[in-house]
C-alpha atoms as a PDB file:
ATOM      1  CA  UNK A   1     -10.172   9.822  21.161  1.00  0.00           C
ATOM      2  CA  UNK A   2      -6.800   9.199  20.896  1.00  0.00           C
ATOM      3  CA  UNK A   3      -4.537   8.639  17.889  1.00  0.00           C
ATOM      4  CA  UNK A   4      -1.454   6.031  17.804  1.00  0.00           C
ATOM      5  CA  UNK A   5       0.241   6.792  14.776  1.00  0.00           C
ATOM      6  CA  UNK A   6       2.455   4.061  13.200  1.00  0.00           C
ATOM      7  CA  UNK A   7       5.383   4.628  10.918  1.00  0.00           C
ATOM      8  CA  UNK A   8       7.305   2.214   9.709  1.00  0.00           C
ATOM      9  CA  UNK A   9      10.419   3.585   7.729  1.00  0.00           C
ATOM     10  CA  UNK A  10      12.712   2.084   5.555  1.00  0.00           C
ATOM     11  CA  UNK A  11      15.519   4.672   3.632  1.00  0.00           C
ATOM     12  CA  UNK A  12      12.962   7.839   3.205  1.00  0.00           C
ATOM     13  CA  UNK A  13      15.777  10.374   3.894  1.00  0.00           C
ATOM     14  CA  UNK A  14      14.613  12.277   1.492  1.00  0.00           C
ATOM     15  CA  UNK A  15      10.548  12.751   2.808  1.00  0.00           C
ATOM     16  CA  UNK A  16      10.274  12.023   5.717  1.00  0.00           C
ATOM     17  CA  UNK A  17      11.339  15.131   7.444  1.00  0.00           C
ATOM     18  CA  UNK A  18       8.165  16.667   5.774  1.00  0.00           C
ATOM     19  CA  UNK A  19       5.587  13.383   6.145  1.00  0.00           C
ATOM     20  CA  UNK A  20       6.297  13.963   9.997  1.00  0.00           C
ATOM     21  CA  UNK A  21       6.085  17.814   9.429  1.00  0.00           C
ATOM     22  CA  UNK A  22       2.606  17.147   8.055  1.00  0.00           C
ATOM     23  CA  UNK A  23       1.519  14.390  10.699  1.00  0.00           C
ATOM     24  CA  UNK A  24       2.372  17.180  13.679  1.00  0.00           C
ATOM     25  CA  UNK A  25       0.668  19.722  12.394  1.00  0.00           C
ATOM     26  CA  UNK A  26      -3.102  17.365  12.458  1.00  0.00           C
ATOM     27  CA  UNK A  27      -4.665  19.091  15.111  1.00  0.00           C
ATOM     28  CA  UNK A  28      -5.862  16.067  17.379  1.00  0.00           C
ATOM     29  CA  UNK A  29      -5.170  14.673  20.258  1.00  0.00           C
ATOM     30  CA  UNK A  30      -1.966  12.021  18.769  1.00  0.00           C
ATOM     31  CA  UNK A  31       1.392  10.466  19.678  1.00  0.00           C
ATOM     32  CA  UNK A  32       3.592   9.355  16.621  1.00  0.00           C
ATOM     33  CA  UNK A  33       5.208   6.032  16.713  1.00  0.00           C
ATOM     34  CA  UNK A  34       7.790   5.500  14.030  1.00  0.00           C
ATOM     35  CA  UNK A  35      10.158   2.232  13.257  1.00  0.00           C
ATOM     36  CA  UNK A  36      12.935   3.244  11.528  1.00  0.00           C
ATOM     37  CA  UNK A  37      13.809  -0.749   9.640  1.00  0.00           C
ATOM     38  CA  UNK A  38      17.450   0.034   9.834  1.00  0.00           C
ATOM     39  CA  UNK A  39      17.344   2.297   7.355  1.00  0.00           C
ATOM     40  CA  UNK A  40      20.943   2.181   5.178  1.00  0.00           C
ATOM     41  CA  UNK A  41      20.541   5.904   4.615  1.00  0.00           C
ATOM     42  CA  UNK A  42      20.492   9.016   6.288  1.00  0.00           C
ATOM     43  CA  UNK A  43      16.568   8.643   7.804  1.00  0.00           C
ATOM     44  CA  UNK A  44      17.553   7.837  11.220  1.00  0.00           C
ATOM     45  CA  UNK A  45      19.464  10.821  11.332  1.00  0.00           C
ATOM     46  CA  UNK A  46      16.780  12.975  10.220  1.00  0.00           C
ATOM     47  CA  UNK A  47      14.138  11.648  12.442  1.00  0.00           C
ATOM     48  CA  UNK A  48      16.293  11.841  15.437  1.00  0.00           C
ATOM     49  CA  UNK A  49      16.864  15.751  14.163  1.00  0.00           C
ATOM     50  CA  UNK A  50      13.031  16.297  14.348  1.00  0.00           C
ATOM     51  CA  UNK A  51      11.868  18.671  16.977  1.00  0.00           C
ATOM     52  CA  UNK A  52       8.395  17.141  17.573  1.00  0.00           C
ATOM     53  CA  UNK A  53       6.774  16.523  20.981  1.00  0.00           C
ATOM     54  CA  UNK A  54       4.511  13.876  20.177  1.00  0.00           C
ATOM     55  CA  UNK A  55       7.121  11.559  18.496  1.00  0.00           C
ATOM     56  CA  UNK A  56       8.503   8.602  19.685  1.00  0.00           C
ATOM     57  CA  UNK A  57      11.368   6.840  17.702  1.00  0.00           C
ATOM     58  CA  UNK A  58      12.229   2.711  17.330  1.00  0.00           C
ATOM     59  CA  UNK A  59      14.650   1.379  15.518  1.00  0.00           C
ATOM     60  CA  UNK A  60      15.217  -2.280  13.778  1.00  0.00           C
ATOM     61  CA  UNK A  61      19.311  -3.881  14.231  1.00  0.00           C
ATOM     62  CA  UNK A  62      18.320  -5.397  11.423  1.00  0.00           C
ATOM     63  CA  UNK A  63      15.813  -5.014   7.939  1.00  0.00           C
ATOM     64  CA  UNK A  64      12.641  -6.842   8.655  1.00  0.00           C
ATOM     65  CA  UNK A  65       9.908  -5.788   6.303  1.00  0.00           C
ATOM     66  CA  UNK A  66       7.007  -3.387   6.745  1.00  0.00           C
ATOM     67  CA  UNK A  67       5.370  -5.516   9.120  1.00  0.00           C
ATOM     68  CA  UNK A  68       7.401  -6.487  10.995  1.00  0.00           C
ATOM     69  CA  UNK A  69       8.008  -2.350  11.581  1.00  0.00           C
ATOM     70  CA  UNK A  70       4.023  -2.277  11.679  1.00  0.00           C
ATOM     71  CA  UNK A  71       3.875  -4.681  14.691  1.00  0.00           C
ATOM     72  CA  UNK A  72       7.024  -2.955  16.521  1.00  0.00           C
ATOM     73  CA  UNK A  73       4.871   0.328  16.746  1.00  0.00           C
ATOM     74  CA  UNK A  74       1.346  -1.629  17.871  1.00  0.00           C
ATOM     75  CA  UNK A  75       3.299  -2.750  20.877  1.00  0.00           C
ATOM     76  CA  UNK A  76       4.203   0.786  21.721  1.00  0.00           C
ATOM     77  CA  UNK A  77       1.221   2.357  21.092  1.00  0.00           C
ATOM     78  CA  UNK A  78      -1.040   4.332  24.539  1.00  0.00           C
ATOM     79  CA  UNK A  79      -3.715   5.553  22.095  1.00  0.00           C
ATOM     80  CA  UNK A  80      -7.545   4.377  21.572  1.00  0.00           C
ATOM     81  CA  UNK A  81      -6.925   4.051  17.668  1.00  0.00           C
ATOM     82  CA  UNK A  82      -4.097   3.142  15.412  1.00  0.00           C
ATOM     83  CA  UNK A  83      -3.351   4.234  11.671  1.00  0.00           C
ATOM     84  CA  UNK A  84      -1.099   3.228   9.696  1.00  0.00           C
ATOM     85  CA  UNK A  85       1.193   6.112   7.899  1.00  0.00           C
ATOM     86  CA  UNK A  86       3.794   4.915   4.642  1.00  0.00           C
ATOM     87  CA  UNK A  87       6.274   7.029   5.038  1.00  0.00           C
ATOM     88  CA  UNK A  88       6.772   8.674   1.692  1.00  0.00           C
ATOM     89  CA  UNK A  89       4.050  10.959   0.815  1.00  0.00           C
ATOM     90  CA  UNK A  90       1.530   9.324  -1.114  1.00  0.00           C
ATOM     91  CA  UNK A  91      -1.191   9.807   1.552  1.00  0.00           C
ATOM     92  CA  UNK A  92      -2.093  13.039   2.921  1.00  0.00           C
ATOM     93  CA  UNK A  93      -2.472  13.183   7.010  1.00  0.00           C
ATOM     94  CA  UNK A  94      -4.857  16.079   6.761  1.00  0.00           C
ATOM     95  CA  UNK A  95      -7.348  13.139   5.795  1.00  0.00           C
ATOM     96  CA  UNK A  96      -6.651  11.697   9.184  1.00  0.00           C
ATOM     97  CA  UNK A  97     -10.316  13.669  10.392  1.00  0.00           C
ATOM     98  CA  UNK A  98     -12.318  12.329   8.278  1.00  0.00           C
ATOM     99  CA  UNK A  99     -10.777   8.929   8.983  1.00  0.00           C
ATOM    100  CA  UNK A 100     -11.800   8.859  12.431  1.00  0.00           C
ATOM    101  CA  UNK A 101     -15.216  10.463  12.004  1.00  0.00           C
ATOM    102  CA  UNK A 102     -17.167   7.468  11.116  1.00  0.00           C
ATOM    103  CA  UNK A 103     -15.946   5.394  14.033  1.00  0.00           C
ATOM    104  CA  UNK A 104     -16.556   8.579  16.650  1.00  0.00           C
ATOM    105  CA  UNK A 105     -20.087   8.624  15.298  1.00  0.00           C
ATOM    106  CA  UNK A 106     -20.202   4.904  15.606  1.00  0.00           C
ATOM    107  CA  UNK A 107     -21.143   4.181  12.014  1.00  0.00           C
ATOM    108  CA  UNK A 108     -17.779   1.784  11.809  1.00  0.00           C
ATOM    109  CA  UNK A 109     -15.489  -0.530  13.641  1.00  0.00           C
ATOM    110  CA  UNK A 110     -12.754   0.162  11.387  1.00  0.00           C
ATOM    111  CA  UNK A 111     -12.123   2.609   8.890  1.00  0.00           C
ATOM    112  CA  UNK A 112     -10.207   2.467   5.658  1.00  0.00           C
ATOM    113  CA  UNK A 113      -9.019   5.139   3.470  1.00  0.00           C
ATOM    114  CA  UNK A 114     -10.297   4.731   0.022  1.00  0.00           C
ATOM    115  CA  UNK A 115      -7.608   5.709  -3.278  1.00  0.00           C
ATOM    116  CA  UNK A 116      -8.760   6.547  -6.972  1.00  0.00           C
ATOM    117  CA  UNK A 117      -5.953   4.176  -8.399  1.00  0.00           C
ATOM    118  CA  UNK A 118      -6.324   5.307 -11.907  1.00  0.00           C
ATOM    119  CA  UNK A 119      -2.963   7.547 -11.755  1.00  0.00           C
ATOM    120  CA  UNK A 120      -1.029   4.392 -11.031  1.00  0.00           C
ATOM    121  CA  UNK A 121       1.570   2.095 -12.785  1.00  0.00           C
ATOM    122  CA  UNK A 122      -0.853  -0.378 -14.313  1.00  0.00           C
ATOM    123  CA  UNK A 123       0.671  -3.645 -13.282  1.00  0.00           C
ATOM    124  CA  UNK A 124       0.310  -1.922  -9.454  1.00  0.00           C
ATOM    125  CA  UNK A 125      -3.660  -1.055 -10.409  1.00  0.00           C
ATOM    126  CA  UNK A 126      -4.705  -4.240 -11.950  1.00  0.00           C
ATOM    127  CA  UNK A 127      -2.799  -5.905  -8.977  1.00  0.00           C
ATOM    128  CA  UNK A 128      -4.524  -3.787  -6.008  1.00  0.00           C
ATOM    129  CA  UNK A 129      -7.721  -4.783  -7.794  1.00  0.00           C
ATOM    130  CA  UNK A 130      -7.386  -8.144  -8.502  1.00  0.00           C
ATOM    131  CA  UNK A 131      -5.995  -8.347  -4.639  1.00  0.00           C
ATOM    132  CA  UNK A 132      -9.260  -6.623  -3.432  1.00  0.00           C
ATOM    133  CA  UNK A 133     -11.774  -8.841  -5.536  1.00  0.00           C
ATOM    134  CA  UNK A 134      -9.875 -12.000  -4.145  1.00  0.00           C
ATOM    135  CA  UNK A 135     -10.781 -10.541  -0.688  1.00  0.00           C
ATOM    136  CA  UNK A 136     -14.572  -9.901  -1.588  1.00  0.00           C
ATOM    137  CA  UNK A 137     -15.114 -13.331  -3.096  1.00  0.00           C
ATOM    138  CA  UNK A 138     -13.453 -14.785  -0.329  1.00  0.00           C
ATOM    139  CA  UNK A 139     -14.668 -13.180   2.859  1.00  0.00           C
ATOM    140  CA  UNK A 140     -18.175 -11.541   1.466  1.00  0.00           C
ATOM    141  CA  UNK A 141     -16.795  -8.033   1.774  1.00  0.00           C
ATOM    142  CA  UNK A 142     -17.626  -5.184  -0.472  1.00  0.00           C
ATOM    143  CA  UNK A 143     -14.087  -3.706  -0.555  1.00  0.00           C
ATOM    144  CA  UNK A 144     -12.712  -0.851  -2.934  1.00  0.00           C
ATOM    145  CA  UNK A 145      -8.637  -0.814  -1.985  1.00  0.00           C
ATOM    146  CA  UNK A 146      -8.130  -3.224   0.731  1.00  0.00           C
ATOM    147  CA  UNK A 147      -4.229  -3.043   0.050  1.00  0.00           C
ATOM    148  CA  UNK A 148      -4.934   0.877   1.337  1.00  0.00           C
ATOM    149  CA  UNK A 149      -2.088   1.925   4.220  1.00  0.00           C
ATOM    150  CA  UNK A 150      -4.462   4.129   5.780  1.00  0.00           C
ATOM    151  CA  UNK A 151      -6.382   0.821   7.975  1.00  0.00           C
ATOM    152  CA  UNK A 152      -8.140   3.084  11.172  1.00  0.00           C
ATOM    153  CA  UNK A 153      -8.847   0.374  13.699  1.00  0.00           C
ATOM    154  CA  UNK A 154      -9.393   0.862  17.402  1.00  0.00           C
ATOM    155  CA  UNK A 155      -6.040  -0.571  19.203  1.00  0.00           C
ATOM    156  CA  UNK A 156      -7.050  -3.191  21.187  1.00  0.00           C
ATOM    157  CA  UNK A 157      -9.194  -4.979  17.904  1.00  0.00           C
ATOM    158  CA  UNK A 158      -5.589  -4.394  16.008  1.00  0.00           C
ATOM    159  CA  UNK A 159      -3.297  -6.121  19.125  1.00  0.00           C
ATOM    160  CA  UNK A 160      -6.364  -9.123  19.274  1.00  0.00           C
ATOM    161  CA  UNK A 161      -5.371  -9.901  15.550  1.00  0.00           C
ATOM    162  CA  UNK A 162      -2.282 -11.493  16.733  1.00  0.00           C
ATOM    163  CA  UNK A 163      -0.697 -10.240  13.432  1.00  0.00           C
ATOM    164  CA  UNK A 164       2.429 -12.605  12.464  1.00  0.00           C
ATOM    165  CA  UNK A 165       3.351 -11.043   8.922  1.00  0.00           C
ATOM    166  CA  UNK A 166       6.667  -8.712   8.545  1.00  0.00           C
ATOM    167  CA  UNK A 167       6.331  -7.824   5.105  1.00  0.00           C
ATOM    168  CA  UNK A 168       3.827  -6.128   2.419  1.00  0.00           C
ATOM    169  CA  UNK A 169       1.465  -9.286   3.198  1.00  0.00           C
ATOM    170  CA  UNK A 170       0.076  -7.244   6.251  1.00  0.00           C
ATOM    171  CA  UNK A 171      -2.435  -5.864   4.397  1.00  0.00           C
ATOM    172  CA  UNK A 172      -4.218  -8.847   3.960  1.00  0.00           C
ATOM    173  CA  UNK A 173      -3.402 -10.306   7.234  1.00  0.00           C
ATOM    174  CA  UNK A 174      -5.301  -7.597   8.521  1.00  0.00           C
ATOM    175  CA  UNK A 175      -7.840  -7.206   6.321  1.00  0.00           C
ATOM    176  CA  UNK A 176      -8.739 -11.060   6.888  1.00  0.00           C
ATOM    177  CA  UNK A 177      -8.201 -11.493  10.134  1.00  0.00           C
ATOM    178  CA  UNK A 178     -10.456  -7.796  10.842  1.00  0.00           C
ATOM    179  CA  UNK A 179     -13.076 -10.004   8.541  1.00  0.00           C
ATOM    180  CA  UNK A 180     -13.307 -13.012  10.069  1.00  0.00           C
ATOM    181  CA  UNK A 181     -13.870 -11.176  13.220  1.00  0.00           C
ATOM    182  CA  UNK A 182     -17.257  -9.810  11.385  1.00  0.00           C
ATOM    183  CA  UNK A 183     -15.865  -6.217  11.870  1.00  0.00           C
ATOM    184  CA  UNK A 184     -18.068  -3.623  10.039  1.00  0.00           C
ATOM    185  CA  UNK A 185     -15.205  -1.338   7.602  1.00  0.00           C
ATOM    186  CA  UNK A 186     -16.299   1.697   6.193  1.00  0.00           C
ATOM    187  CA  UNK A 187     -14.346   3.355   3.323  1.00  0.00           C
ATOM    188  CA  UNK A 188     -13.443   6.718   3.326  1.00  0.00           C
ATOM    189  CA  UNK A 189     -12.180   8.358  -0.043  1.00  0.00           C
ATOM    190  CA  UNK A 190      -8.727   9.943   0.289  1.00  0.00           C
ATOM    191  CA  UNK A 191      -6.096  12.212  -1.252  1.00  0.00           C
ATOM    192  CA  UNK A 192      -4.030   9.487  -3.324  1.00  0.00           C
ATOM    193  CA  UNK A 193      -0.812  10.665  -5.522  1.00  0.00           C
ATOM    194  CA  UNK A 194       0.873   7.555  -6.046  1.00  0.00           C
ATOM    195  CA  UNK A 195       4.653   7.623  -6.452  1.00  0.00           C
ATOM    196  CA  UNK A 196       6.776   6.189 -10.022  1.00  0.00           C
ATOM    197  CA  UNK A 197       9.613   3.916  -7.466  1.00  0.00           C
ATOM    198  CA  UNK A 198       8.256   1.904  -5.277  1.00  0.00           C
ATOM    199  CA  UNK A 199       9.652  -0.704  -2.610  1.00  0.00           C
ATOM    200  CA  UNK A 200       6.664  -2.931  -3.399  1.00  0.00           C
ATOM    201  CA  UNK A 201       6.977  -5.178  -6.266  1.00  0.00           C
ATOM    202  CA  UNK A 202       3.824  -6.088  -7.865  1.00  0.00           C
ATOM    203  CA  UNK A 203       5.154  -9.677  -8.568  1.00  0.00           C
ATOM    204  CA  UNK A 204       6.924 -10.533  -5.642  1.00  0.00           C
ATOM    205  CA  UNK A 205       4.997  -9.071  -3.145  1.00  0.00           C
ATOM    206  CA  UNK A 206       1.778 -10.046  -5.014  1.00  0.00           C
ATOM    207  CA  UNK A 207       1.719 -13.808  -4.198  1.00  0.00           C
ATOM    208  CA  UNK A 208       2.277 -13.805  -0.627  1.00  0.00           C
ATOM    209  CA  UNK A 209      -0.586 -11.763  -0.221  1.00  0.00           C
ATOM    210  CA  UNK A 210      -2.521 -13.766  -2.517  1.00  0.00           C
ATOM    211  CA  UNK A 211      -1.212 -16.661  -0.448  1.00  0.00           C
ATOM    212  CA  UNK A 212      -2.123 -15.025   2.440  1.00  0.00           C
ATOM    213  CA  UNK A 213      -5.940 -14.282   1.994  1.00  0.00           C
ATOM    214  CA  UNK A 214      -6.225 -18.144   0.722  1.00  0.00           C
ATOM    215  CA  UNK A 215      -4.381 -19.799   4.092  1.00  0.00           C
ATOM    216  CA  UNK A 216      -6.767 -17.553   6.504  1.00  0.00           C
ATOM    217  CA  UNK A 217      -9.636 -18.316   4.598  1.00  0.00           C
ATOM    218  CA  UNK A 218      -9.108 -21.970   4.614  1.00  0.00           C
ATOM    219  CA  UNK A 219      -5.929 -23.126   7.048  1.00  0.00           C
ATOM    220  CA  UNK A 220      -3.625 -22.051   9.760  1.00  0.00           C
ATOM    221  CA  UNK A 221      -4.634 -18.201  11.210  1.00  0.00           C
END
């Protein structure tokens, strides 16, 4: 099996040298796909700098939002399986085994990566959760972190979502949309440690995913 790894980047100059260092050294069969969302700081440089055989490197003329980075990489990906990999290093890719086992044994269509939230900012905890229960009221799931990046979910099911969303509201567009196609997700618990800046703002970015999980529910997918 495969691995397409998608990175979407956005001024990481400072991590992502080692996030990539860690993604190579997984020992599976993998190609790395990062987006690099014209990045106003040194990470382009850095990632062109990086001496590693299984990466492949995109770049945005202009800022477009984590999605929109999300859904460059899909389109480039050869592999049976995607993931999706922030680029800061608040998830740990030595997790990316345990990931996949539930779907090699067939115990999953799509696997998500399960964080204990409880070191986070508050407003971003009671947020994530609130998001989540939203999702499980809505769409009968059982869900634990649906806003978690790490979404394993064989390639072909991920390209048949038809995913329109460029920034943080992804998350939900997948979840939905993975949903509504009755796909069976299994969580997986994962190494979490959540970082104090983030580019996700729990106000801004929280209504258009609230908004998001309503309109696919009950309008336009």
């Amino acid at each position: 099996m495969k691995l397409s790894v998608l990175i979407p980047v956005y001024n990481e100059e400072g991590l992502i040298a080692e996030l990539l260092r860690r993604v190579a050294a997984v020992p599976m069969d993998k190609e790395i796909i990062l987006v690099d969302d014209c990045s106003t700081d040194g990470s382009w440089a850095v990632v062109n700098a990086a001496q590693i055989p299984e990466l492949r490197l995109f770049r945005h003329p202009q800022n477009r939002g984590k999605g929109s980075g999300i859904r460059t990489a899909l389109a480039q990906a050869t592999g049976d399986v995607v993931l999706i990999q922030d680029a800061d290093l608040e998830y740990d890719p030595a997790d990316y085994p345990k990931l996949l086992a539930p779907l090699a044994r067939g115990e999953a269509d799509v696997v998500y990566g399960a964080r204990d939230l409880s070191d986070q900012k508050r407003m971003m905890r009671w947020g994530n959760k609130f998001l989540t229960g939203v999702t499980n009221v809505l769409y009968g799931s059982r869900l634990t972190d649906m806003e978690t990046c790490y979404k394993v979910v064989p390639t072909e099911v991920m390209r048949a979502l038809d995913l329109k969303a460029d920034r943080f509201q992804i998350e939900p567009e997948i979840t939905a949309k993975l949903l509504l196609r009755g796909c069976r997700i299994v969580e997986v618990p994962i190494s979490y440690a959540p970082r104090v800046a983030k580019k996700l703002n729990p106000w801004r970015d929280g209504l258009p995913a609230l908004t998001t999980l309503l309109r696919l529910r009950f309008g336009k997918q």
